[in-house]
Each structure stands twice: as C-alpha cells, then as structure tokens.
PDB file of N, CA and C in Angstrom:
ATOM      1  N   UNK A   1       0.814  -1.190   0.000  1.00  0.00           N
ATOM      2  CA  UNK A   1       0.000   0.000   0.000  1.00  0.00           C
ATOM      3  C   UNK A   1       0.862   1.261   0.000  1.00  0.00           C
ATOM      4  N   UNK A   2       2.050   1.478   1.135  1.00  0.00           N
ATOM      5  CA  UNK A   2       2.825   2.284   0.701  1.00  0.00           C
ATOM      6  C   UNK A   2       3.490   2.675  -0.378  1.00  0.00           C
ATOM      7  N   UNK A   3       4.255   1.700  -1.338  1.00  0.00           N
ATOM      8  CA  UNK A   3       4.520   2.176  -2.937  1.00  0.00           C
ATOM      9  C   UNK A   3       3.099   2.476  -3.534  1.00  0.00           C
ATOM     10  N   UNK A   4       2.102   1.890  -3.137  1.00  0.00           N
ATOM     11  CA  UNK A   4       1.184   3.138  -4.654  1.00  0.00           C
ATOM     12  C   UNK A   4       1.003   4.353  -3.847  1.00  0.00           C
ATOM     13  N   UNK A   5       0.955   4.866  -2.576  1.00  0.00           N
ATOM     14  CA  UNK A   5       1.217   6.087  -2.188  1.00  0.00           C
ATOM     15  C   UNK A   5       2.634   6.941  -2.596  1.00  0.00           C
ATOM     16  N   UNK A   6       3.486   6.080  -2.665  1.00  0.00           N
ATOM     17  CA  UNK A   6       4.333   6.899  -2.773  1.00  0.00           C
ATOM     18  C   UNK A   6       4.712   7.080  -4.636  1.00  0.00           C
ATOM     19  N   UNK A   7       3.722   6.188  -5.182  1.00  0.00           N
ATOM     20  CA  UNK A   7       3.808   6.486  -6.909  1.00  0.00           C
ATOM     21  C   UNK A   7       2.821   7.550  -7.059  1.00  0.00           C
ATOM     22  N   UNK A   8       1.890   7.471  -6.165  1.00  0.00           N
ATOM     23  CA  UNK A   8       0.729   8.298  -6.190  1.00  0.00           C
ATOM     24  C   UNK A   8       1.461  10.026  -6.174  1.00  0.00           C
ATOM     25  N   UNK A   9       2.357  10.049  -5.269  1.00  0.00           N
ATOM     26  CA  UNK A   9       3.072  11.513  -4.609  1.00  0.00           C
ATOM     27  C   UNK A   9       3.933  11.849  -6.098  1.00  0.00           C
ATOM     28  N   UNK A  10       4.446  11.222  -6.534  1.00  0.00           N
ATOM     29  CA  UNK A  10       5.193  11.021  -7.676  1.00  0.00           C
ATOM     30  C   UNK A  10       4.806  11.762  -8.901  1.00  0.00           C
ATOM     31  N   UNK A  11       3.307  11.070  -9.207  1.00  0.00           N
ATOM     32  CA  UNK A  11       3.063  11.681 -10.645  1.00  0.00           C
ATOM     33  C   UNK A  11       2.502  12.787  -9.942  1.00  0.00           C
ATOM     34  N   UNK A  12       1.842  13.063  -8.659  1.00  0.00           N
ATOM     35  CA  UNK A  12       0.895  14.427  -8.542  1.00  0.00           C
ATOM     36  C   UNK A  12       2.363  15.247  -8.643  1.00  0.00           C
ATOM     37  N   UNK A  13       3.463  15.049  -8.227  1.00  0.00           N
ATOM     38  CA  UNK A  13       4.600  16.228  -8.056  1.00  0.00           C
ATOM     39  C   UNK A  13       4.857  16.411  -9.392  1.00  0.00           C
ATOM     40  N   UNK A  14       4.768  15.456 -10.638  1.00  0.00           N
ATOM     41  CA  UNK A  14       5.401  15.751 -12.010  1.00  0.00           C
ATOM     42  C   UNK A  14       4.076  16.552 -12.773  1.00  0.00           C
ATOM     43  N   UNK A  15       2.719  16.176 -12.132  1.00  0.00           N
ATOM     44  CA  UNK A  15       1.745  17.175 -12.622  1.00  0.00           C
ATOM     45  C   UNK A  15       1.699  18.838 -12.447  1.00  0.00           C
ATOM     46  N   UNK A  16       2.128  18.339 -10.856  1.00  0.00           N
ATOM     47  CA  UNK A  16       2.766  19.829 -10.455  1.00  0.00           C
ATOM     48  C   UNK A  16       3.631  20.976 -11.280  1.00  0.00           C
ATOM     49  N   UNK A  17       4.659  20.392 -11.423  1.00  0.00           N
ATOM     50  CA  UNK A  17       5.685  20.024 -12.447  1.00  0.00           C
ATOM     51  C   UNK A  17       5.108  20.961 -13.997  1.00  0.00           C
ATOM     52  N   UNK A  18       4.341  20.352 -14.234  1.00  0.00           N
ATOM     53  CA  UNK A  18       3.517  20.546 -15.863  1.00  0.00           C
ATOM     54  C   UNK A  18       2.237  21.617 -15.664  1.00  0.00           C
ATOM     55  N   UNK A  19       1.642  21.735 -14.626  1.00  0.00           N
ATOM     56  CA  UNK A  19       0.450  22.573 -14.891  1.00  0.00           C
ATOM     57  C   UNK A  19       1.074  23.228 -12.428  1.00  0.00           C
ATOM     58  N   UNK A  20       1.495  23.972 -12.777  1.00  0.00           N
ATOM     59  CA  UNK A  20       1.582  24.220 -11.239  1.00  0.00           C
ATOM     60  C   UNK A  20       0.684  25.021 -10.585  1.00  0.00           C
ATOM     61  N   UNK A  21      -0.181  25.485 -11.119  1.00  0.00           N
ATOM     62  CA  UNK A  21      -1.373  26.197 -10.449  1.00  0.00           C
ATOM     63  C   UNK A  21      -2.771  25.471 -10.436  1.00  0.00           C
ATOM     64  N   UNK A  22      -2.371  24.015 -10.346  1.00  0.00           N
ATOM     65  CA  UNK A  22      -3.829  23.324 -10.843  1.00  0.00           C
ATOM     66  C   UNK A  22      -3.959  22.729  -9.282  1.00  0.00           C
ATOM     67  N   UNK A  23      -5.157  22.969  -8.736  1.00  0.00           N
ATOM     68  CA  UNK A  23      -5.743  22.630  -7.456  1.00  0.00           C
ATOM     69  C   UNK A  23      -5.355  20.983  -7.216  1.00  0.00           C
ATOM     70  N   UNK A  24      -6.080  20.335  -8.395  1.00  0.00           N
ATOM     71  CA  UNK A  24      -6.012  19.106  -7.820  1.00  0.00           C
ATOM     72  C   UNK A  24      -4.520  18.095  -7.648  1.00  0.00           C
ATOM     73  N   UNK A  25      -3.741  18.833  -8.532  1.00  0.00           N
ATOM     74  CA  UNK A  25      -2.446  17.997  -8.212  1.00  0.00           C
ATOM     75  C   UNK A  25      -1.961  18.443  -6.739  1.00  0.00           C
ATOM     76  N   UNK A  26      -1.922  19.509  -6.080  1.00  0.00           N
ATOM     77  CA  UNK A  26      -2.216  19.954  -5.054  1.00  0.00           C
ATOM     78  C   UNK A  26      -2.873  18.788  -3.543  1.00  0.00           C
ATOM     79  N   UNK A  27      -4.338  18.916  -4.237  1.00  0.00           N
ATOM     80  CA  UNK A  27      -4.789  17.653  -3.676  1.00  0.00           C
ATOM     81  C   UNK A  27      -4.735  16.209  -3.445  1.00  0.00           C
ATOM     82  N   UNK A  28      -4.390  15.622  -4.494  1.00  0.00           N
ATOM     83  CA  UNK A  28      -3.594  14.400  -4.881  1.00  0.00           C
ATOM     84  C   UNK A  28      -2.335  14.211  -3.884  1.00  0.00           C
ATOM     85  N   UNK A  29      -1.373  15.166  -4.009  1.00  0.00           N
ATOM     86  CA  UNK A  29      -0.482  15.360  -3.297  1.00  0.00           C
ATOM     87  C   UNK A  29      -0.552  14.864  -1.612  1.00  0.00           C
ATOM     88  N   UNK A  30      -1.326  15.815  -1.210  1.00  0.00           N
ATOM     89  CA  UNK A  30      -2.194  16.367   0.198  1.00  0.00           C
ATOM     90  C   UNK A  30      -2.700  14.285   0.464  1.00  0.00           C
ATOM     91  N   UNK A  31      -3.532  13.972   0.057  1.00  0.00           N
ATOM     92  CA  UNK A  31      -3.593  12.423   0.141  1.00  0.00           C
ATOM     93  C   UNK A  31      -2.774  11.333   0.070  1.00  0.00           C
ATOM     94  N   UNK A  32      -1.619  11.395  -0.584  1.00  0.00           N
ATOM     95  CA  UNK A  32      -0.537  10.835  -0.581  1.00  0.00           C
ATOM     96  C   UNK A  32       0.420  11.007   0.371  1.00  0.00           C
ATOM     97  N   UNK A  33       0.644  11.871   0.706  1.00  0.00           N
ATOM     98  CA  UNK A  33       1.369  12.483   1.876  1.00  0.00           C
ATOM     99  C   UNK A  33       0.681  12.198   2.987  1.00  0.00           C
ATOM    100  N   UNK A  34      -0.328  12.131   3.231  1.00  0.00           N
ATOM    101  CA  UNK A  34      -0.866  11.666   4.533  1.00  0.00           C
ATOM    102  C   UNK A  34      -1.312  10.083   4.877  1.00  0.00           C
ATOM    103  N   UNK A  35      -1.538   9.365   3.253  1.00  0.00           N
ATOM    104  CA  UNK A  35      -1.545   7.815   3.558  1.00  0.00           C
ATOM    105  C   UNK A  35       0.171   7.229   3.976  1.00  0.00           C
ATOM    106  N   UNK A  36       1.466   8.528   3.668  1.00  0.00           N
ATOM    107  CA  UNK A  36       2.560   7.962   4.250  1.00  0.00           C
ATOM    108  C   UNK A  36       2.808   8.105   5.721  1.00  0.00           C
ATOM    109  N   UNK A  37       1.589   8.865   6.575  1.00  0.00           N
ATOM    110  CA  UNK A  37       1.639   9.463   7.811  1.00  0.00           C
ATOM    111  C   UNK A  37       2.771  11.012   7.627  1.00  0.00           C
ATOM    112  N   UNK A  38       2.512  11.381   6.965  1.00  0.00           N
ATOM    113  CA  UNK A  38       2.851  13.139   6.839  1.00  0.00           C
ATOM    114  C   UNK A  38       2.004  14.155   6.819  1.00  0.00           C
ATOM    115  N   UNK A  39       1.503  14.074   7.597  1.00  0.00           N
ATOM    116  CA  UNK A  39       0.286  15.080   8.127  1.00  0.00           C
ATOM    117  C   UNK A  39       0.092  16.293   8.331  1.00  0.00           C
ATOM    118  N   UNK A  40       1.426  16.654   8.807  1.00  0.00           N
ATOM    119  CA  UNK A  40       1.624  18.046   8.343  1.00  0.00           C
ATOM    120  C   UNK A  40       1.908  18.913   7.265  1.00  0.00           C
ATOM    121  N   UNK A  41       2.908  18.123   6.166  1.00  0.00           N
ATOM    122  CA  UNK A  41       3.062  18.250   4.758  1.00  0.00           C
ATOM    123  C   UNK A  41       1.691  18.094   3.901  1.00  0.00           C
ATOM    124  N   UNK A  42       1.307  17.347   4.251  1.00  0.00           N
ATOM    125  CA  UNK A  42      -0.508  17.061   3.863  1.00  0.00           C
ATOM    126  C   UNK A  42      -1.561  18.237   4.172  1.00  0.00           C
ATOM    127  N   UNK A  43      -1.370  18.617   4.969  1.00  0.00           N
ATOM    128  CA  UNK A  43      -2.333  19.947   5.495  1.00  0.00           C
ATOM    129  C   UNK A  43      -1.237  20.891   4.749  1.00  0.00           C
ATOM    130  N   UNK A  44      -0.349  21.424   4.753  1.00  0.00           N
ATOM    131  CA  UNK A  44       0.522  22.374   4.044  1.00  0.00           C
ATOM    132  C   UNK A  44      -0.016  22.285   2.346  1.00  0.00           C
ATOM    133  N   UNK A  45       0.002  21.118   1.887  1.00  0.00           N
ATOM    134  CA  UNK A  45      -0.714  21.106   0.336  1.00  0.00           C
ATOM    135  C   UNK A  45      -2.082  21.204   0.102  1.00  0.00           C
ATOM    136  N   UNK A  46      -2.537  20.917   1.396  1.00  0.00           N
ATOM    137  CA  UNK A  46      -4.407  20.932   1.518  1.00  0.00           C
ATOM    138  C   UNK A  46      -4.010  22.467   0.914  1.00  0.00           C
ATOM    139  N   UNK A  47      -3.526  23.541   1.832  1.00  0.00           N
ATOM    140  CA  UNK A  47      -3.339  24.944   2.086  1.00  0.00           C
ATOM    141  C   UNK A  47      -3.581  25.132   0.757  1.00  0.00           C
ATOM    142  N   UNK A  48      -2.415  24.671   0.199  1.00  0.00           N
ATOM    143  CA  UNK A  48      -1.735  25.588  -1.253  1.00  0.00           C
ATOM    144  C   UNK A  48      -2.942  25.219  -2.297  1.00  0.00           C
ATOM    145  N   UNK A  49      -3.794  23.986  -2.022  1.00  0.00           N
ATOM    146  CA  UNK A  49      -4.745  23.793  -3.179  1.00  0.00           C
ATOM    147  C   UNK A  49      -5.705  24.683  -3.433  1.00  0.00           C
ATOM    148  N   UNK A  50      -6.094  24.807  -2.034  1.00  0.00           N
ATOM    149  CA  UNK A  50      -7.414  25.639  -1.491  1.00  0.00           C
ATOM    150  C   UNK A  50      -7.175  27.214  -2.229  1.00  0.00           C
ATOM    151  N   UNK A  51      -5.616  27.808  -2.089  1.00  0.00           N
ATOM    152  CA  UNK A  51      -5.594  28.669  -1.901  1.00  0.00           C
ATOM    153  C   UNK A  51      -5.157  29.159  -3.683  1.00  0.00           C
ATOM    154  N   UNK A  52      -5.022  27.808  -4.500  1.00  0.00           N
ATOM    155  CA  UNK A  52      -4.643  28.341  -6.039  1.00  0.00           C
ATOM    156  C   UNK A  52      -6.282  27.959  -6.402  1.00  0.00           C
ATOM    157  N   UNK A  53      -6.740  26.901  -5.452  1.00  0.00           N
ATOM    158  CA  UNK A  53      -8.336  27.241  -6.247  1.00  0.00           C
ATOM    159  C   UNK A  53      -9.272  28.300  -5.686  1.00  0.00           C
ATOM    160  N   UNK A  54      -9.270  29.031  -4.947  1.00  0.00           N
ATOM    161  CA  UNK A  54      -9.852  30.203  -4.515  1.00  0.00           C
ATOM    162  C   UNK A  54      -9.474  30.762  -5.924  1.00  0.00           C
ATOM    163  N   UNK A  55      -8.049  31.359  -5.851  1.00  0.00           N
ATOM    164  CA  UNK A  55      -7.369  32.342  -7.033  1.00  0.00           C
ATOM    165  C   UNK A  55      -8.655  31.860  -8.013  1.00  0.00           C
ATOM    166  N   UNK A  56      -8.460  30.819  -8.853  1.00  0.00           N
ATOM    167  CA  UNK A  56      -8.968  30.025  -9.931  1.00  0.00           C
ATOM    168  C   UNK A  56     -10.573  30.969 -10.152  1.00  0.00           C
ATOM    169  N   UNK A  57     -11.589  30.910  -9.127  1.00  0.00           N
ATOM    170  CA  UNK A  57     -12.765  31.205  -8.727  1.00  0.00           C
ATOM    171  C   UNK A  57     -13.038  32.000  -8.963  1.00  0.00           C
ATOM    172  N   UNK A  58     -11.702  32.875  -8.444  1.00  0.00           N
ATOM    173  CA  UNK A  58     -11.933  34.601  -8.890  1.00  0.00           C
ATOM    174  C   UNK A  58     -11.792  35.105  -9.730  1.00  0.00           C
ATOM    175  N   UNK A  59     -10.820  34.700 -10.407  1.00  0.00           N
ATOM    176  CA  UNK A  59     -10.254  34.730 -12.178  1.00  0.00           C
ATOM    177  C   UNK A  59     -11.701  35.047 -12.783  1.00  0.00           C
ATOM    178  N   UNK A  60     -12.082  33.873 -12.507  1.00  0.00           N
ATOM    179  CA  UNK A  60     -13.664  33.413 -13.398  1.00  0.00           C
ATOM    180  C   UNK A  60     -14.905  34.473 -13.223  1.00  0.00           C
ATOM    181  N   UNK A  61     -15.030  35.010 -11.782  1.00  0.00           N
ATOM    182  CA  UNK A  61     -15.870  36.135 -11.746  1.00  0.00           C
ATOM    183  C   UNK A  61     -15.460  37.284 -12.530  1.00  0.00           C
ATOM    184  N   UNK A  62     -14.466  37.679 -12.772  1.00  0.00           N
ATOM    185  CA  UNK A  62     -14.174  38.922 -13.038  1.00  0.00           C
ATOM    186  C   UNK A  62     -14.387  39.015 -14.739  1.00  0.00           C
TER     187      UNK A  62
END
C-alpha cells in the first residue's frame, strides 16, 4: 500500500511540475502524503490547493 502512495506523490509532483497552479495535483499530493503518515506536509498542500483554487474562482468572476 505504501509504494502506490508513494507512486501516487510522484506523478501528482510531475503534474505539479507541468500545470503548477492546478488545485487538484495539489490535492492528490495532500492524500498521498498523509496515507505515508505526513500530516503536516498534507495539510501544508491541503493549504496551497485551497488557496490556487480560490485564485482560480476569482479569475472566473471577473
């Protein structure tokens, strides 16, 4: 179970990587990191998802 978490952390970081303002690689991340027991790194990417998909939201109103 741990290697597909940690393949899981893998491609979300190379998505990262390729599109870096996209919420859900963000999220992906945030789940992977916490099925390795990194819980704090996990809440730190919760942060950053939340906070490029807010941005995202607003883009769109304007």
């Amino acid at each position: 179970m741990i290697e597909q978490a940690e393949l899981a952390l893998r491609d979300a970081m190379q998505a990262q990587v390729c599109l870096p303002e996209w919420p859900t690689a963000f999220y992906i991340q945030a789940l992977a990191l916490n099925k390795l027991g990194m819980e704090s790194d996990a809440q730190d990417m919760l942060n950053d998802g939340a906070s490029f998909e807010a941005k995202k939201q607003n883009s769109w109103r304007i």
